[in-house]
PDB file of N, CA and C in Angstrom:
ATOM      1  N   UNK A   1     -23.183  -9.418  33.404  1.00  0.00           N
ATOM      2  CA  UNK A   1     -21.760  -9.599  33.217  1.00  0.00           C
ATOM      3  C   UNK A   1     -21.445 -10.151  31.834  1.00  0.00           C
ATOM      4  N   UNK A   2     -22.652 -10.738  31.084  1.00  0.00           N
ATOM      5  CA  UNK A   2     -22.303 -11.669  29.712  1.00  0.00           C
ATOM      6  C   UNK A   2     -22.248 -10.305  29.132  1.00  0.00           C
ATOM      7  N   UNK A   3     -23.225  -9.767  29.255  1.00  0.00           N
ATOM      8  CA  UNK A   3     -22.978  -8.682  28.022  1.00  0.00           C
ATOM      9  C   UNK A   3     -22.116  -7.595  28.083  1.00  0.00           C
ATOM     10  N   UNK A   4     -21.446  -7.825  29.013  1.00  0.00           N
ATOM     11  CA  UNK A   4     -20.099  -6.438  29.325  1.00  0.00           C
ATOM     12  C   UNK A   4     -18.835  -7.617  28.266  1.00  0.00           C
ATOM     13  N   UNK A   5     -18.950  -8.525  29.039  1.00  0.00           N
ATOM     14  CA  UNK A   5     -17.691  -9.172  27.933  1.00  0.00           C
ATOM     15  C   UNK A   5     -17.968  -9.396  26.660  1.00  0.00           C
ATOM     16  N   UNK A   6     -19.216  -9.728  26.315  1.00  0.00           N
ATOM     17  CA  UNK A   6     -19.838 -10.087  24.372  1.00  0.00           C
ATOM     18  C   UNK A   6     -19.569  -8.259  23.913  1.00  0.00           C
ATOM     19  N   UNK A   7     -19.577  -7.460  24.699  1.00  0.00           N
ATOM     20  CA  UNK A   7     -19.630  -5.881  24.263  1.00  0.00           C
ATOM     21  C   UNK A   7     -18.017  -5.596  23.668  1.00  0.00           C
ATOM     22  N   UNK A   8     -17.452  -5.880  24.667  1.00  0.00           N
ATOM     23  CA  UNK A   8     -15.936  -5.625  24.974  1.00  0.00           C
ATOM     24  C   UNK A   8     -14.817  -6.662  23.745  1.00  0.00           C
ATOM     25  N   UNK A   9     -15.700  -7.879  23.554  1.00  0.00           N
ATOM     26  CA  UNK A   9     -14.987  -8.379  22.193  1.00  0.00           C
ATOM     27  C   UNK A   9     -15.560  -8.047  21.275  1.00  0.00           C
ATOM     28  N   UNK A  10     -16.779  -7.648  20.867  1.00  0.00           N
ATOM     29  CA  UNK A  10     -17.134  -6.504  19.676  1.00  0.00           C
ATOM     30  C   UNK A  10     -16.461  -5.598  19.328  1.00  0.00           C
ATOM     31  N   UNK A  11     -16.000  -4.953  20.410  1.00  0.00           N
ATOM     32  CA  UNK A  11     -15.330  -3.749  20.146  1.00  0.00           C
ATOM     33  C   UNK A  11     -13.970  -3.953  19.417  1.00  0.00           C
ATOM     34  N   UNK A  12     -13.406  -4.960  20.168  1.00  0.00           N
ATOM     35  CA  UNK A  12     -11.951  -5.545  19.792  1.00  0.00           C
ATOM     36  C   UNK A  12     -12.460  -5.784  18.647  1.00  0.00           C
ATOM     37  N   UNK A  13     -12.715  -6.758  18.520  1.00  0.00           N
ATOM     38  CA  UNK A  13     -13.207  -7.567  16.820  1.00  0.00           C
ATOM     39  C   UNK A  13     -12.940  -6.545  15.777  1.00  0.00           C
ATOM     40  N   UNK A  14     -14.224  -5.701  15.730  1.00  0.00           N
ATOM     41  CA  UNK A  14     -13.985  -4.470  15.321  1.00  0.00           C
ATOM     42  C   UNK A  14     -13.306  -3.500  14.800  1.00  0.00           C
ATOM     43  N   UNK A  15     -12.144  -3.484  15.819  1.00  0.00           N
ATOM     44  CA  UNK A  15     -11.152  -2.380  15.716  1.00  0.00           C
ATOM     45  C   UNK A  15     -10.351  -3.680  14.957  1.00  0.00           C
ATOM     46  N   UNK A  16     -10.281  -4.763  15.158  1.00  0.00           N
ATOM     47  CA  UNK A  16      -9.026  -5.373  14.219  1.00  0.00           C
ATOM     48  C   UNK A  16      -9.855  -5.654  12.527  1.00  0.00           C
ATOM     49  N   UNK A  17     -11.178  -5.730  12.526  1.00  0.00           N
ATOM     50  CA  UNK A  17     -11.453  -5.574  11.321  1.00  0.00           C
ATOM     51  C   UNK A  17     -11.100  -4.317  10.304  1.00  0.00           C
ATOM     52  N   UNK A  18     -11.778  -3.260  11.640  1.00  0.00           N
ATOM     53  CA  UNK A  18     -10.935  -1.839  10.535  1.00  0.00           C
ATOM     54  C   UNK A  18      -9.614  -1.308  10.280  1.00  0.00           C
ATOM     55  N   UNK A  19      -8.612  -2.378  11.409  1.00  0.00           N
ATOM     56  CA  UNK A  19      -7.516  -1.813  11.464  1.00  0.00           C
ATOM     57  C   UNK A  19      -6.882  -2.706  10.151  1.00  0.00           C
ATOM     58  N   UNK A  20      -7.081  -4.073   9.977  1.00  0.00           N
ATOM     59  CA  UNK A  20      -6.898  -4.763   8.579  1.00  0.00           C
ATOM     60  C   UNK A  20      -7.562  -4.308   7.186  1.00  0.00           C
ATOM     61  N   UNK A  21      -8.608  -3.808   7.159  1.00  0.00           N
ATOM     62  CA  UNK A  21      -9.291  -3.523   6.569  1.00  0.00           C
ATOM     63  C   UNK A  21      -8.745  -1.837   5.725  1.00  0.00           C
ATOM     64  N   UNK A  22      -8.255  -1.185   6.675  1.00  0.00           N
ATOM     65  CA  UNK A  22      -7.758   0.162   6.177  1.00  0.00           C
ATOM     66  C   UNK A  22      -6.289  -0.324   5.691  1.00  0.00           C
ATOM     67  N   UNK A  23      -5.089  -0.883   6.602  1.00  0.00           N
ATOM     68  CA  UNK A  23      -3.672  -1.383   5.654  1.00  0.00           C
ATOM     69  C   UNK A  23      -4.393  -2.557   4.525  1.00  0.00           C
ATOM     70  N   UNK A  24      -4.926  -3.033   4.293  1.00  0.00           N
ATOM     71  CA  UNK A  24      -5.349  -3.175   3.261  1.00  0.00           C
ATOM     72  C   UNK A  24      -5.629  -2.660   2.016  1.00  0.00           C
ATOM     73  N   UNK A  25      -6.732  -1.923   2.148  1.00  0.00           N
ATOM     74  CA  UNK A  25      -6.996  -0.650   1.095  1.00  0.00           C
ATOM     75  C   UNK A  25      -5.854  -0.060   1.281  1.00  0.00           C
ATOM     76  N   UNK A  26      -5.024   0.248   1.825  1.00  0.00           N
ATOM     77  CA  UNK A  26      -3.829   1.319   1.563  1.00  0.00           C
ATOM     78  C   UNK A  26      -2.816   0.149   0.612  1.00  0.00           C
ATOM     79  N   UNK A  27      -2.546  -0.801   0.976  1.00  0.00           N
ATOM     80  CA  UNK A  27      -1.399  -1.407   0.076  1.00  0.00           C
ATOM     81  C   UNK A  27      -2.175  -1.437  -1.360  1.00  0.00           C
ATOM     82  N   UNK A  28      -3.607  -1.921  -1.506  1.00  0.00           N
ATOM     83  CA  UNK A  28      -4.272  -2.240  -2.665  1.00  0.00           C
ATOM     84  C   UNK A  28      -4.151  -1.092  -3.360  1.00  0.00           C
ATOM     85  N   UNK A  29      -4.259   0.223  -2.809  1.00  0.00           N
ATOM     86  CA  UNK A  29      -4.107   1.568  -3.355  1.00  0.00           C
ATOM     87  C   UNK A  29      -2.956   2.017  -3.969  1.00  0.00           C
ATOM     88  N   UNK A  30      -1.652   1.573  -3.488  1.00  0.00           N
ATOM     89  CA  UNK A  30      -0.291   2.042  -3.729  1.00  0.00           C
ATOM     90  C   UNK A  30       0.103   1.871  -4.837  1.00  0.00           C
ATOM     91  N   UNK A  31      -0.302   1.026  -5.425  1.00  0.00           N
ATOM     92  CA  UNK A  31       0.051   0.937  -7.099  1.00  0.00           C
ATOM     93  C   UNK A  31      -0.318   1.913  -7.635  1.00  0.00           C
ATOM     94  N   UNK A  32      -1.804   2.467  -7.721  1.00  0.00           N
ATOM     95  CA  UNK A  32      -2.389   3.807  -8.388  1.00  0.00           C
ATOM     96  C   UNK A  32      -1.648   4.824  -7.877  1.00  0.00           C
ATOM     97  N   UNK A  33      -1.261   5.122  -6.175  1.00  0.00           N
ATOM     98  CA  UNK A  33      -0.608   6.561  -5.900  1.00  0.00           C
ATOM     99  C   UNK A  33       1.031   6.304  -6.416  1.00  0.00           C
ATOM    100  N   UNK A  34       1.736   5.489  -7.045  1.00  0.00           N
ATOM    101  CA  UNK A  34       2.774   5.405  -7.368  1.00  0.00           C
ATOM    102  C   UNK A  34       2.436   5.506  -8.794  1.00  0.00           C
ATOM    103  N   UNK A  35       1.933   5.362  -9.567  1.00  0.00           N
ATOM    104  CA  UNK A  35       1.318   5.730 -11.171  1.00  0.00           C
ATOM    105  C   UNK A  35       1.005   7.243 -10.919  1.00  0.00           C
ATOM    106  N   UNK A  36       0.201   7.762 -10.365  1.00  0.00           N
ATOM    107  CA  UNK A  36      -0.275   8.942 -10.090  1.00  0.00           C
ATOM    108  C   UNK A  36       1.504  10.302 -10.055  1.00  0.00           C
ATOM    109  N   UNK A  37       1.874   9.156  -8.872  1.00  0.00           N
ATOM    110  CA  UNK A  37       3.290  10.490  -8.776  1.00  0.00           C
ATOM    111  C   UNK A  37       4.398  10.745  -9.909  1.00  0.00           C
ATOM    112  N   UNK A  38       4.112   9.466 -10.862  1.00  0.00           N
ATOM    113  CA  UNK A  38       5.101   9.024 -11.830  1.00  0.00           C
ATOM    114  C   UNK A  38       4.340  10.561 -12.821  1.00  0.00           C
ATOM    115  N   UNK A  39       3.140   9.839 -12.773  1.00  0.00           N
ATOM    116  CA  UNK A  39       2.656  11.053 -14.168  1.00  0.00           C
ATOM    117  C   UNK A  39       2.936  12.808 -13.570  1.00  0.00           C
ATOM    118  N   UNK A  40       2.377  12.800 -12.143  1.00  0.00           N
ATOM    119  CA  UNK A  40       2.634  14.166 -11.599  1.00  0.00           C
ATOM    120  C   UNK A  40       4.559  14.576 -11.863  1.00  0.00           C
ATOM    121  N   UNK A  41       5.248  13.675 -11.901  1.00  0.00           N
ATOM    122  CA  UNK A  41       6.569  14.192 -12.034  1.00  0.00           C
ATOM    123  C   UNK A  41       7.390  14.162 -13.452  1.00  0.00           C
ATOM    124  N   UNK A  42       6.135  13.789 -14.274  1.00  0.00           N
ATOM    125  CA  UNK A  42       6.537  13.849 -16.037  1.00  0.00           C
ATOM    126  C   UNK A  42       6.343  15.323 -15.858  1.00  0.00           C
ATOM    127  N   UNK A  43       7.499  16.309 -16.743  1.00  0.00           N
ATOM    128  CA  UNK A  43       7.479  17.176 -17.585  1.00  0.00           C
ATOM    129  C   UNK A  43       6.480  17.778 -18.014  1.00  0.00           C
ATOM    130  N   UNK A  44       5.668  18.685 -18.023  1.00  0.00           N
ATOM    131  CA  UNK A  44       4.029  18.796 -19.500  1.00  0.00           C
ATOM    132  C   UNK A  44       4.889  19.127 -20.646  1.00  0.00           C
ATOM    133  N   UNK A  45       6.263  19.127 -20.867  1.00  0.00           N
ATOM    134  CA  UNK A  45       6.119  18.922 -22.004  1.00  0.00           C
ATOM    135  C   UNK A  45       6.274  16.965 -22.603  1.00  0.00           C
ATOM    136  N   UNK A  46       5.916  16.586 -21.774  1.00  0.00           N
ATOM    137  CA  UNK A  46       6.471  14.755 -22.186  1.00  0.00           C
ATOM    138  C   UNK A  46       5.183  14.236 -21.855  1.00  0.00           C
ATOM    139  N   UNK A  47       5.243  13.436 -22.626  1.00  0.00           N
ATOM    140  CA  UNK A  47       3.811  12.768 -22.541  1.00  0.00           C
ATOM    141  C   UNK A  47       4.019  11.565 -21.581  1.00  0.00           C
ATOM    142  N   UNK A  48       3.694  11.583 -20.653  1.00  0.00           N
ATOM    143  CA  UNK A  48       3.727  10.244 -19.506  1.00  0.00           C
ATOM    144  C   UNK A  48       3.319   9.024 -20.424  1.00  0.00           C
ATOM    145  N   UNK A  49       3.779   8.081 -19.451  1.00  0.00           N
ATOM    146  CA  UNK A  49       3.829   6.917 -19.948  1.00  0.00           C
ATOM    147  C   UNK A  49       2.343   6.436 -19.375  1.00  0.00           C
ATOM    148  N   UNK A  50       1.789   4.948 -19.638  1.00  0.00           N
ATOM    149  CA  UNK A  50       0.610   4.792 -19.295  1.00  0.00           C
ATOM    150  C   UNK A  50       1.125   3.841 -18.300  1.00  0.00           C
ATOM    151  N   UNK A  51       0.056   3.777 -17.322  1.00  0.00           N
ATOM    152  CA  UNK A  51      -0.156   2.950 -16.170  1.00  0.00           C
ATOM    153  C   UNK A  51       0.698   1.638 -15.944  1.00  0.00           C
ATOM    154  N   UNK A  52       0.126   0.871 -17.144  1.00  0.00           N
ATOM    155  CA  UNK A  52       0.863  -0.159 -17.680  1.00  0.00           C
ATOM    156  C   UNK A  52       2.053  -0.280 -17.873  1.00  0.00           C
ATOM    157  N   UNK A  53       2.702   0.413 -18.639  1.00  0.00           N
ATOM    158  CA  UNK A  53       4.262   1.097 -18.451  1.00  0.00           C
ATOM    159  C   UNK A  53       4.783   1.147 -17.386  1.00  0.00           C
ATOM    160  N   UNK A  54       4.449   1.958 -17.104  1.00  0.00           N
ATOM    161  CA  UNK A  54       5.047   2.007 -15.249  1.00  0.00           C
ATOM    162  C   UNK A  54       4.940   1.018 -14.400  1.00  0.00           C
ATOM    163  N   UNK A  55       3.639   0.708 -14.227  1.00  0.00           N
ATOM    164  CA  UNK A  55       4.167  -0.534 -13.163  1.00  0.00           C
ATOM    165  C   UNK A  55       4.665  -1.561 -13.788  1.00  0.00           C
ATOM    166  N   UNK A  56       4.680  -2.214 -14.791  1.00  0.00           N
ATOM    167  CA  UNK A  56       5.801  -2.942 -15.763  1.00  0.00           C
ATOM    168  C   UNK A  56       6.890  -2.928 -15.808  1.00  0.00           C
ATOM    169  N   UNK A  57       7.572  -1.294 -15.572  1.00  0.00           N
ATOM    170  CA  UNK A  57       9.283  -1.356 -15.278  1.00  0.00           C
ATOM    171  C   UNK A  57       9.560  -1.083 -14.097  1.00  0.00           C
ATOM    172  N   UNK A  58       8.912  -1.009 -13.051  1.00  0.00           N
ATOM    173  CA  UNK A  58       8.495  -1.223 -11.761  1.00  0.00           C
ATOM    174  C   UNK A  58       8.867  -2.634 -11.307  1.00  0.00           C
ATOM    175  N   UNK A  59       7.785  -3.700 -11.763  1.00  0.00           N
ATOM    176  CA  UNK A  59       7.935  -4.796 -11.459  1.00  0.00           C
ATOM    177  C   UNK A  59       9.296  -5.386 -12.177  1.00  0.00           C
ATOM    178  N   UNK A  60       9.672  -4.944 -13.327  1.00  0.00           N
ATOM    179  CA  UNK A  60      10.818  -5.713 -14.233  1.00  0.00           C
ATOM    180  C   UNK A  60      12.475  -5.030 -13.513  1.00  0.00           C
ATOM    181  N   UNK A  61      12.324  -3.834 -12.726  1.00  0.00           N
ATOM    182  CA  UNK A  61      13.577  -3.264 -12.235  1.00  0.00           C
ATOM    183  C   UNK A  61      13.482  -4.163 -10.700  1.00  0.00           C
ATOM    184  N   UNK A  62      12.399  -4.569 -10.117  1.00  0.00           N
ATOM    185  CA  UNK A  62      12.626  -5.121  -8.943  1.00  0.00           C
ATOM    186  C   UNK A  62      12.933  -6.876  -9.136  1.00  0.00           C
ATOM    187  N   UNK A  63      12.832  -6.884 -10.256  1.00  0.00           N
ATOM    188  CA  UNK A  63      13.614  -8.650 -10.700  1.00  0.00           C
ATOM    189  C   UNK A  63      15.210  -8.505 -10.918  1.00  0.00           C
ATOM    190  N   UNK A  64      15.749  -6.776 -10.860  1.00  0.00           N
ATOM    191  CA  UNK A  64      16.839  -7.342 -11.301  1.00  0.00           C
ATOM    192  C   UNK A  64      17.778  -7.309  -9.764  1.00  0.00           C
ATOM    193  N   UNK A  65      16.652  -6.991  -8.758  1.00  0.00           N
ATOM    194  CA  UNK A  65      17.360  -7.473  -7.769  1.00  0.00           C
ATOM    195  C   UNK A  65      17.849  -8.666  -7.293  1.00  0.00           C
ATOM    196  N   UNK A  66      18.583  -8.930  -6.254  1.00  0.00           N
ATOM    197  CA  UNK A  66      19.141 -10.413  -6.319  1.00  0.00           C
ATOM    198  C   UNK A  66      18.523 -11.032  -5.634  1.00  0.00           C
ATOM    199  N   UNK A  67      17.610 -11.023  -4.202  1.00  0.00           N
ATOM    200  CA  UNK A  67      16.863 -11.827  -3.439  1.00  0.00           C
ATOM    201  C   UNK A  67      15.867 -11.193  -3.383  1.00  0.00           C
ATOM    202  N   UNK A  68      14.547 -12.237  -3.202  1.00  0.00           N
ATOM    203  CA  UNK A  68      13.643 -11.877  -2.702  1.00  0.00           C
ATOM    204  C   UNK A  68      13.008 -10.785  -1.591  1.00  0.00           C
ATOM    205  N   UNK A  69      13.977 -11.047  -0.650  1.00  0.00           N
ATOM    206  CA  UNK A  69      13.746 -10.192   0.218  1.00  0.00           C
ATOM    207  C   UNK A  69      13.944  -8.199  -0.849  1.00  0.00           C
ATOM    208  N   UNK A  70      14.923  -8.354  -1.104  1.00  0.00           N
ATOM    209  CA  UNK A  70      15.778  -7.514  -1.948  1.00  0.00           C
ATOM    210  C   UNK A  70      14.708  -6.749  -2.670  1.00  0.00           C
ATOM    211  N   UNK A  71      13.644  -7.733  -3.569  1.00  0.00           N
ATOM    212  CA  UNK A  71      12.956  -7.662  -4.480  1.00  0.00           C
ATOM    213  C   UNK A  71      11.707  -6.862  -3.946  1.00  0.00           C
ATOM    214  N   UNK A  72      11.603  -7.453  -2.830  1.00  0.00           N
ATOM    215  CA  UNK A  72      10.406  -7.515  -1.721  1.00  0.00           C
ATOM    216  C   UNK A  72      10.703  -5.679  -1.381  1.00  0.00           C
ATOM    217  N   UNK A  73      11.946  -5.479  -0.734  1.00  0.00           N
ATOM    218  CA  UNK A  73      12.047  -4.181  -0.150  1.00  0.00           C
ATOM    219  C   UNK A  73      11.883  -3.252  -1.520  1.00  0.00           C
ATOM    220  N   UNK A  74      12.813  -3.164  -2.324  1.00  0.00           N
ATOM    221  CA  UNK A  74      12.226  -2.455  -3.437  1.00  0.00           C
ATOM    222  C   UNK A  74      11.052  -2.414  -4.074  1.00  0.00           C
ATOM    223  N   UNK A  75       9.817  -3.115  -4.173  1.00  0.00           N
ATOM    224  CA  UNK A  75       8.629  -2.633  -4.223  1.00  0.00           C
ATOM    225  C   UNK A  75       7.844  -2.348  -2.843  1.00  0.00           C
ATOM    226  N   UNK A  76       8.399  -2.520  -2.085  1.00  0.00           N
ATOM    227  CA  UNK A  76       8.026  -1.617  -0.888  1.00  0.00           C
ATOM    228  C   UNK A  76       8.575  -0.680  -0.798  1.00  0.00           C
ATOM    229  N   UNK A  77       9.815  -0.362  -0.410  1.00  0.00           N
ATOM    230  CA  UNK A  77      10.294   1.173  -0.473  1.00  0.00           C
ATOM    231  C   UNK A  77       9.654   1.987  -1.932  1.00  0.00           C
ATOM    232  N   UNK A  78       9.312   1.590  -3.134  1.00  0.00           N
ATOM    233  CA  UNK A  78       8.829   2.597  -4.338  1.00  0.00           C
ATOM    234  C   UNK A  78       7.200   2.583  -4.097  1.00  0.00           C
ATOM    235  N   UNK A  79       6.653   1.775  -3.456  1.00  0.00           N
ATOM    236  CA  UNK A  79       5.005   1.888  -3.042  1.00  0.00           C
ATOM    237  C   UNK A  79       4.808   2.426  -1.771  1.00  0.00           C
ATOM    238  N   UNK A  80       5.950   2.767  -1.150  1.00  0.00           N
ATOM    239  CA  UNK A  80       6.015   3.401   0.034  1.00  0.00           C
ATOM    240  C   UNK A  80       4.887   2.867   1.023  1.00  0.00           C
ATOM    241  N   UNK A  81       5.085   1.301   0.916  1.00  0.00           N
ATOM    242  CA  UNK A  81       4.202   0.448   2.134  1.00  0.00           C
ATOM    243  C   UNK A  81       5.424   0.442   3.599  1.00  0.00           C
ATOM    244  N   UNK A  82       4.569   1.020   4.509  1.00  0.00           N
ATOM    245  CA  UNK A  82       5.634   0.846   5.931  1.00  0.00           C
ATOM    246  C   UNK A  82       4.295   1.104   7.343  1.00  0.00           C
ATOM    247  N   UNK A  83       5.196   2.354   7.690  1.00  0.00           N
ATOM    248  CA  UNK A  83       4.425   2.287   9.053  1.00  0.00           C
ATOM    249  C   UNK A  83       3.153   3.396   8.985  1.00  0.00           C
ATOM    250  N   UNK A  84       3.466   4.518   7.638  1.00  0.00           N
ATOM    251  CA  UNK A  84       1.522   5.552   6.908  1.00  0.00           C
ATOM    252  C   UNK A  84       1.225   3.983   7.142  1.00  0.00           C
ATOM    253  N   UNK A  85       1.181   2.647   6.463  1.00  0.00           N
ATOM    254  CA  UNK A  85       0.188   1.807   5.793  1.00  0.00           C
ATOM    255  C   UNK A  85      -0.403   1.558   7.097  1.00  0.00           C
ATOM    256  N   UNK A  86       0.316   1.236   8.371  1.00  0.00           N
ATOM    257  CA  UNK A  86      -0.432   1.093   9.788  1.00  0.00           C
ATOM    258  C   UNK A  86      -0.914   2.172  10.559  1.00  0.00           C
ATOM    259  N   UNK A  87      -0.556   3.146  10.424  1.00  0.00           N
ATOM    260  CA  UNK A  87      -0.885   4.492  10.327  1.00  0.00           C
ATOM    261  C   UNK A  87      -2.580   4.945  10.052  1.00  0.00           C
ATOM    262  N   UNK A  88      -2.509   4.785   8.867  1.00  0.00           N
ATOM    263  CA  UNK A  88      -4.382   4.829   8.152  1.00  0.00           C
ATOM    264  C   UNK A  88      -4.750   3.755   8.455  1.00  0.00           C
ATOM    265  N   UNK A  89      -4.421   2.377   8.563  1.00  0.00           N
ATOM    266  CA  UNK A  89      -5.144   1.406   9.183  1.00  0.00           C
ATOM    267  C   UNK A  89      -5.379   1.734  10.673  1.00  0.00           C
ATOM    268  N   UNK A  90      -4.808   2.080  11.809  1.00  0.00           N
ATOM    269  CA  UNK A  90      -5.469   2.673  13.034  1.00  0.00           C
ATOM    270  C   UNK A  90      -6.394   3.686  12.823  1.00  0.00           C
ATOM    271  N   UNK A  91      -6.572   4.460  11.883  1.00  0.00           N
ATOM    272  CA  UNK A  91      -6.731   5.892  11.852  1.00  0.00           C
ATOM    273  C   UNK A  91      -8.592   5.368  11.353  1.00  0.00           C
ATOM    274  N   UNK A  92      -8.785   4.311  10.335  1.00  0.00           N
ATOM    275  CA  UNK A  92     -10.019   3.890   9.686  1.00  0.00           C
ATOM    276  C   UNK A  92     -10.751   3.127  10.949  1.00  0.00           C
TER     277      UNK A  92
END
């Protein structure tokens, strides 16, 4: 009987390690796939801006919001962190 229950919180354990573990890597990721779409939606004739650039007026357009929260939703809604981010975290 010990080892049906030591089995059964492994498993749990587990699944909440990979389920943190994947929205994790997905938020840590969102900066690069939001750089990535910026350059995919430059022009070829315009030379994209660099990485740095972008998330720079990124972070400097979400200060000119007025609250935190405010601040908070606008780099979430442009990193598109929501319910994909729990999404691939079940999915890993």
């Amino acid at each position: 009987m010990g080892n049906e229950s030591n089995h059964s919180n492994n498993v749990s354990n587990n699944f909440m390690v990979n389920l943190v573990s994947g929205c994790l890597a997905t938020i840590l990721s969102s900066p690069f796939n939001y750089v990535r779409n910026v350059h995919y939606a430059t022009p070829p004739d315009i030379h994209p801006p660099s990485a740095y650039q972008i998330l720079l007026k990124l972070w400097k357009v979400s200060k000119t919001k007025g609250t935190f929260i405010s601040q908070f939703q606008y780099l979430q809604g442009n990193l598109r962190i929501g319910w994909g981010t729990a999404r691939v975290g079940c999915g890993m």
